[in-house]
C-alpha atoms as a PDB file:
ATOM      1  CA  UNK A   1       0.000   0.000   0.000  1.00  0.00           C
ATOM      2  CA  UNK A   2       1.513   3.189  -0.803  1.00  0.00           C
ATOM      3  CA  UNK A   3       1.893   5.976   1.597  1.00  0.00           C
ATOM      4  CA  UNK A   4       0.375   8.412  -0.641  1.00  0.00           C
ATOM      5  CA  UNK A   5      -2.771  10.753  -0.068  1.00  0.00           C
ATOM      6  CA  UNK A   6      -5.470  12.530  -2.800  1.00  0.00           C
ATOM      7  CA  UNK A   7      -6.264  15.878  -1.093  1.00  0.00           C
ATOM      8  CA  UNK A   8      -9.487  17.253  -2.779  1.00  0.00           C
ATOM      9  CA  UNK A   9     -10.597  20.327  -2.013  1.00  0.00           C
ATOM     10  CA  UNK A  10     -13.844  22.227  -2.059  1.00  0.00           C
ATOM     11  CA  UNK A  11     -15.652  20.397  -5.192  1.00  0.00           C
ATOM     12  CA  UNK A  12     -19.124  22.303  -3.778  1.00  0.00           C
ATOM     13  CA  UNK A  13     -21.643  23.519  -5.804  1.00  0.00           C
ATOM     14  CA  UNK A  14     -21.259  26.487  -5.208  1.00  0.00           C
ATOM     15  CA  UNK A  15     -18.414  26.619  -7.570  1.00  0.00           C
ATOM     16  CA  UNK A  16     -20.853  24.808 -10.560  1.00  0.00           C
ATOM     17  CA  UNK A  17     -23.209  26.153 -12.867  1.00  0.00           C
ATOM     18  CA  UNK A  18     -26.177  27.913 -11.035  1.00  0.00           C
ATOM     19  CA  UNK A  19     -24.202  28.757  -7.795  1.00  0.00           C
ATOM     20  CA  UNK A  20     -22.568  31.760  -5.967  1.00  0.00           C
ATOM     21  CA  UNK A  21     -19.150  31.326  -8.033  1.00  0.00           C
ATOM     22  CA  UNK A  22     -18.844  29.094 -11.190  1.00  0.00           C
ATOM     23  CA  UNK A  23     -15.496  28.741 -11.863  1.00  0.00           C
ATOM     24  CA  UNK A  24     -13.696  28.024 -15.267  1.00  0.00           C
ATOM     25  CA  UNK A  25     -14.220  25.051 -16.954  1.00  0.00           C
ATOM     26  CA  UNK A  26     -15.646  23.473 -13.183  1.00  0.00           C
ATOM     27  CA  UNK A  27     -17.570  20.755 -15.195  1.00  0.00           C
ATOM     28  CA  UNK A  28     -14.594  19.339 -16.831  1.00  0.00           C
ATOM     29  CA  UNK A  29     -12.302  19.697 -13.865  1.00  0.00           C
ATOM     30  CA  UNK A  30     -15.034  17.481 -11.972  1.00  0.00           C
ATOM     31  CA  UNK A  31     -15.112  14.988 -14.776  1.00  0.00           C
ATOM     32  CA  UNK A  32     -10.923  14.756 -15.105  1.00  0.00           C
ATOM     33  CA  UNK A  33     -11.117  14.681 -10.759  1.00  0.00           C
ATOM     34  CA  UNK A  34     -13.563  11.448 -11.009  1.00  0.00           C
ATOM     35  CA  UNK A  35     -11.406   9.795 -12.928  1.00  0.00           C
ATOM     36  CA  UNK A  36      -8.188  10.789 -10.711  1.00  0.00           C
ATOM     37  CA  UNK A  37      -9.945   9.477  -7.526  1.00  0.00           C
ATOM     38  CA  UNK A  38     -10.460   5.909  -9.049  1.00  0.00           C
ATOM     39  CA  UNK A  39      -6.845   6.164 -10.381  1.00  0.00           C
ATOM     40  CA  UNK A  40      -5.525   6.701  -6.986  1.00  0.00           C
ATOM     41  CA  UNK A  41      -8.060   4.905  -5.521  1.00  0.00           C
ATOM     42  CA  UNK A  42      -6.659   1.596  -7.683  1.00  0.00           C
ATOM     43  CA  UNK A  43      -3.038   2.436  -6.967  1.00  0.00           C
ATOM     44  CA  UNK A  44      -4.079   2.208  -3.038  1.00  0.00           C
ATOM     45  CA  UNK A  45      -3.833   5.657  -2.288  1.00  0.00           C
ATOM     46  CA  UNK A  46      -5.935   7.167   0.416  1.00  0.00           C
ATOM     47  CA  UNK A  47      -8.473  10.034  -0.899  1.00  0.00           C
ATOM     48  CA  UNK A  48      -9.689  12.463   1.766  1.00  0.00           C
ATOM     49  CA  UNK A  49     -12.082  15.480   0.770  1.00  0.00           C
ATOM     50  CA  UNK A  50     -12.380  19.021   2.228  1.00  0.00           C
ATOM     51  CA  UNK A  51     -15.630  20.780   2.002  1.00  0.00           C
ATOM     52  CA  UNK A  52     -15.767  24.419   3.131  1.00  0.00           C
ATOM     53  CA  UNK A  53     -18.403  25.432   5.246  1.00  0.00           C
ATOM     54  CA  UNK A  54     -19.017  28.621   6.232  1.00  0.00           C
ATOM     55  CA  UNK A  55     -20.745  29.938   9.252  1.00  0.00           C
ATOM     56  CA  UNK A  56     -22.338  33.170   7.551  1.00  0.00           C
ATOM     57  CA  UNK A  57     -26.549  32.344   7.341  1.00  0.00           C
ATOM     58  CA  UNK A  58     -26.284  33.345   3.085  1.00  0.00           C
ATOM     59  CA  UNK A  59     -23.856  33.713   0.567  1.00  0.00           C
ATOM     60  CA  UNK A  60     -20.765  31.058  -0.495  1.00  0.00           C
ATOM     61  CA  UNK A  61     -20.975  27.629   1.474  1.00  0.00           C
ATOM     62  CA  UNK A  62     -23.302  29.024   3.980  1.00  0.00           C
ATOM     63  CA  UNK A  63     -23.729  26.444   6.307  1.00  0.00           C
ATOM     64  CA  UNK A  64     -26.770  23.677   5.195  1.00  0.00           C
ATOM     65  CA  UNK A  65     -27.114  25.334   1.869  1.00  0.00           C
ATOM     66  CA  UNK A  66     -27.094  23.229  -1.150  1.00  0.00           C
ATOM     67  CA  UNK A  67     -24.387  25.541  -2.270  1.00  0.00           C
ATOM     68  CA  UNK A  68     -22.078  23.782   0.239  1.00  0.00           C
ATOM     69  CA  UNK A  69     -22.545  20.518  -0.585  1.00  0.00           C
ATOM     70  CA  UNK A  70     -20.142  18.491  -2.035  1.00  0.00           C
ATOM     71  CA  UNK A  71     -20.581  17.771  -5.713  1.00  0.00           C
ATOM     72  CA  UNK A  72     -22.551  14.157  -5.933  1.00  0.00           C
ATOM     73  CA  UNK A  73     -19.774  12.768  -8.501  1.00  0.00           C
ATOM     74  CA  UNK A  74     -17.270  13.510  -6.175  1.00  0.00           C
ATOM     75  CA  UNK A  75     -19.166  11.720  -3.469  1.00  0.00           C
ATOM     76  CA  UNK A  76     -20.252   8.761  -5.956  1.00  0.00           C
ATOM     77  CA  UNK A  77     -16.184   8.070  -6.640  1.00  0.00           C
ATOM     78  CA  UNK A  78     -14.845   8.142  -2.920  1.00  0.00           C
ATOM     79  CA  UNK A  79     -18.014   7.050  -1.035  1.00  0.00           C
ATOM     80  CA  UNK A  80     -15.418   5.806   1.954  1.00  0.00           C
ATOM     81  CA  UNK A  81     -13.103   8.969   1.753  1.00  0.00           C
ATOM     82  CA  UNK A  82     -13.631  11.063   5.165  1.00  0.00           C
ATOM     83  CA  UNK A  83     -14.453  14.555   5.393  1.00  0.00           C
ATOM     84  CA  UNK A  84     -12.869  17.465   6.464  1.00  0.00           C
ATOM     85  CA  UNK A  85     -14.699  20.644   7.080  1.00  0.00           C
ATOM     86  CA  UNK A  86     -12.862  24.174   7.128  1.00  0.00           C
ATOM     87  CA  UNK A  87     -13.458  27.658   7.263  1.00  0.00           C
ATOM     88  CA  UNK A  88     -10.581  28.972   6.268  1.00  0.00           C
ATOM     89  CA  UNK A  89      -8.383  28.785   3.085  1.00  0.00           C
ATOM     90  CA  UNK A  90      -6.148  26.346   4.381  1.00  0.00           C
ATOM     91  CA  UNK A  91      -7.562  22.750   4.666  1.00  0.00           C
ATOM     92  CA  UNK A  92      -5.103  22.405   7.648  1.00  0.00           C
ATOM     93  CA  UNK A  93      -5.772  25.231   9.809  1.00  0.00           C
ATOM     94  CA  UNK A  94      -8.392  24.725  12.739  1.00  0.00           C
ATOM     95  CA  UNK A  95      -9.279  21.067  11.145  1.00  0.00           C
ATOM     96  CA  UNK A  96      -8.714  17.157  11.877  1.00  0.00           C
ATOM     97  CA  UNK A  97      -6.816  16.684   8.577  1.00  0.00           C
ATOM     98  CA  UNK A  98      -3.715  15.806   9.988  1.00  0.00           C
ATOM     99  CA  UNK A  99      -5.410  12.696  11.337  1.00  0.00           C
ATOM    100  CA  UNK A 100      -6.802  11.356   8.268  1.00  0.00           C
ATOM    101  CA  UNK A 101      -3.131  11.880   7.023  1.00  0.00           C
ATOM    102  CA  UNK A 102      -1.528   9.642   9.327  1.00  0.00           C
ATOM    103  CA  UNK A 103       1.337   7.411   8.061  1.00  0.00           C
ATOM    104  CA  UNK A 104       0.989   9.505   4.310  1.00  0.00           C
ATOM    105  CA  UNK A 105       4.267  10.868   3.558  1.00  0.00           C
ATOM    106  CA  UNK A 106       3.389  12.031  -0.290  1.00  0.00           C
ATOM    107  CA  UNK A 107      -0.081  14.592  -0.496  1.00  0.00           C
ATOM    108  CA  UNK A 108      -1.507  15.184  -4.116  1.00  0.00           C
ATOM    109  CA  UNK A 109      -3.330  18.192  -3.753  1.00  0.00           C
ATOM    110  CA  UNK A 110      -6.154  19.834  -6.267  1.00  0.00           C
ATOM    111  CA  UNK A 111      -9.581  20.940  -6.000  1.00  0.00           C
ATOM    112  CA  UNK A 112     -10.837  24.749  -6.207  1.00  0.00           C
ATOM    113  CA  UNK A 113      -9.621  27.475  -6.031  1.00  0.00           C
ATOM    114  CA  UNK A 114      -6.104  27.225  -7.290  1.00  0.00           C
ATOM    115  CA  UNK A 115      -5.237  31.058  -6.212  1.00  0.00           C
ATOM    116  CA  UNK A 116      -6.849  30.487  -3.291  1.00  0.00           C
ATOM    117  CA  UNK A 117      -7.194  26.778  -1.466  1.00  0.00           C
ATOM    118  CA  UNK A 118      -5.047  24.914  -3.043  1.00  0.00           C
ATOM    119  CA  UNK A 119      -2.203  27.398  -2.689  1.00  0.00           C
ATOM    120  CA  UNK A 120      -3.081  28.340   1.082  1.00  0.00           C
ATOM    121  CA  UNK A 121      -3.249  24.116   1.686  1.00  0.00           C
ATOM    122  CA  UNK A 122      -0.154  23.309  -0.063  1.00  0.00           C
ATOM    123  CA  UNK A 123       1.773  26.071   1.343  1.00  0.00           C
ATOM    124  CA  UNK A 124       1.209  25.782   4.843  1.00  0.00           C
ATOM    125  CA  UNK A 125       3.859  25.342   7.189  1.00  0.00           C
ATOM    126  CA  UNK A 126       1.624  21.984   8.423  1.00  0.00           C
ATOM    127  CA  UNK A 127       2.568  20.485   4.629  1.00  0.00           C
ATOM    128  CA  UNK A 128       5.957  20.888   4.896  1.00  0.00           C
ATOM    129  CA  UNK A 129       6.083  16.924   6.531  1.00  0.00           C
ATOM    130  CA  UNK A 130       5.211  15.821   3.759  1.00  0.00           C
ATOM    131  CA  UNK A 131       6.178  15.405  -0.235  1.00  0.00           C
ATOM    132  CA  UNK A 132       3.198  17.905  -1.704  1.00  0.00           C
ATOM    133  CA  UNK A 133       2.549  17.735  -5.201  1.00  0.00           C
ATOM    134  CA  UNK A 134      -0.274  20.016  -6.939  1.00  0.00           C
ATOM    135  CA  UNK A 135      -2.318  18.442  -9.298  1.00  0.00           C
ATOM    136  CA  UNK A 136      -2.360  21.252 -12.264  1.00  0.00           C
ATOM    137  CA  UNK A 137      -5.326  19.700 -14.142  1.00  0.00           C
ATOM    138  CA  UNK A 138      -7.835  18.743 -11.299  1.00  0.00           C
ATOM    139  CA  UNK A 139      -7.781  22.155 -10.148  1.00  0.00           C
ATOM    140  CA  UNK A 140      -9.558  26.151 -10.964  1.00  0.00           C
ATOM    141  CA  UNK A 141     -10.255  29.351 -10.823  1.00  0.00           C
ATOM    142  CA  UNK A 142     -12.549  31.684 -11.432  1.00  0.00           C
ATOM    143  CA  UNK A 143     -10.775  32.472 -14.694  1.00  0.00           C
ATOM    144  CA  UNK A 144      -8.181  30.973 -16.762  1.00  0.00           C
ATOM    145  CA  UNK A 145      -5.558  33.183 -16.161  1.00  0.00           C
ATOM    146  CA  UNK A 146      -6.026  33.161 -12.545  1.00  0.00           C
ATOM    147  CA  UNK A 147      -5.637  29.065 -12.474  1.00  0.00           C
ATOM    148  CA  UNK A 148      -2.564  29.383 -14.697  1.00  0.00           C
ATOM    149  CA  UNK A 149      -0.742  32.482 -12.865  1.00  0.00           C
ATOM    150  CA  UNK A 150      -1.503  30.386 -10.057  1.00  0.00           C
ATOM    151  CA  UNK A 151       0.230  27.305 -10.934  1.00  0.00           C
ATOM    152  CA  UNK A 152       3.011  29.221 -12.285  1.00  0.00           C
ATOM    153  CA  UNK A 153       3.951  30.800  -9.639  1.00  0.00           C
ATOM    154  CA  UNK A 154       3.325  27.176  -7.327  1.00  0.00           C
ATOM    155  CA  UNK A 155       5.674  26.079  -9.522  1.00  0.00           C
ATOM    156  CA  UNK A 156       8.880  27.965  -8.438  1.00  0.00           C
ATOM    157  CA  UNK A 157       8.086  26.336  -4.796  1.00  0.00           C
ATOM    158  CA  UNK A 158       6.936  22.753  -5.463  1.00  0.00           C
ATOM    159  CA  UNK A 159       6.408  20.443  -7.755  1.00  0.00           C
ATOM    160  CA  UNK A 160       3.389  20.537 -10.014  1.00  0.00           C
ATOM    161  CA  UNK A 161       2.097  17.999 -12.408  1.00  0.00           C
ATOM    162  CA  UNK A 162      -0.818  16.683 -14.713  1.00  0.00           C
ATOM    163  CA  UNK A 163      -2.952  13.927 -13.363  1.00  0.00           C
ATOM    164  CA  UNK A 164      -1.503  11.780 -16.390  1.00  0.00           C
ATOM    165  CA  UNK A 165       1.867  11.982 -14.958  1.00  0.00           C
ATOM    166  CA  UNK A 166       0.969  11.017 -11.395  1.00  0.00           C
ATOM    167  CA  UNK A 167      -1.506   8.297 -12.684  1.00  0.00           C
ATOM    168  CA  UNK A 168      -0.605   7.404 -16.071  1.00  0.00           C
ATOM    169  CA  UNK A 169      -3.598   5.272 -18.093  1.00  0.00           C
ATOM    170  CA  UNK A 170      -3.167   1.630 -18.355  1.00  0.00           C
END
């Protein structure tokens, strides 16, 4: 069994068609992130989701909204993965992540939003114990140029890679 861990953050609907903040391309991210989960999934890798919830009675992921849920897909794929609820940028601050990370020395990261999550989560001084690798093309923004400054600049700090390259197709 590898030691390895699929972080996936924040696939909410909020972030879909019809909510608060649709992001770029959020329909095809979710369809490439299914796929990922059942890659890692079959390579014995540990998947663990993060759903941001937020305490505010209206607006993004307010607390029991539909906007908060996490996306059914996502849910259908990893029916066994735990979740971790936040309310702040970073998955690891003021949650239980660590503990569904325990004996995981590699942590794929992706999910929504690049600029914004995913940066916060992989750059946080509670990563640093482990080998953190974004996931380029299971992650976005709200725009395309946001995602790809985004990755860009993750870049120069850690590695980043394609879900291909991580779990290449039989």
């Amino acid at each position: 069994m590898t030691t390895a861990a699929l972080l996936v953050i924040d696939i909410q609907e909020d972030y879909f068609p019809g909510g608060v903040l649709p992001l770029h391309e959020a329909l095809k991210v979710e369809e490439r992130l299914v796929a990922a989960i059942r890659r890692a999934q079959a390579a014995g890798e540990r998947v663990v989701l993060v759903q941001h919830v937020s305490p505010a009675q209206s607006g993004l992921f307010a607390a029991g909204s539909r906007g908060a849920e996490i996306r059914q897909a996502i849910l259908s794929a990893a029916p066994a993965a735990p979740v971790v609820r936040k309310q702040f940028a970073d998955a690891f601050q003021d949650t239980d992540l660590s503990r569904h990370l325990d004996g995981v020395t590699q942590l794929r990261i992706c999910g929504m939003m690049t600029q914004n999550c995913v940066v916060f989560t992989a750059m946080t001084a509670l990563a640093s114990g482990y080998d953190v690798t974004v996931i380029g093309d299971l992650c976005t923004a709200p725009m395309e140029v946001v995602h790809r400054i985004a990755l860009n600049a993750l870049r120069s700090k850690m590695t980043v890679r394609d879900a291909e390259e991580v779990w290449p197709a039989a």
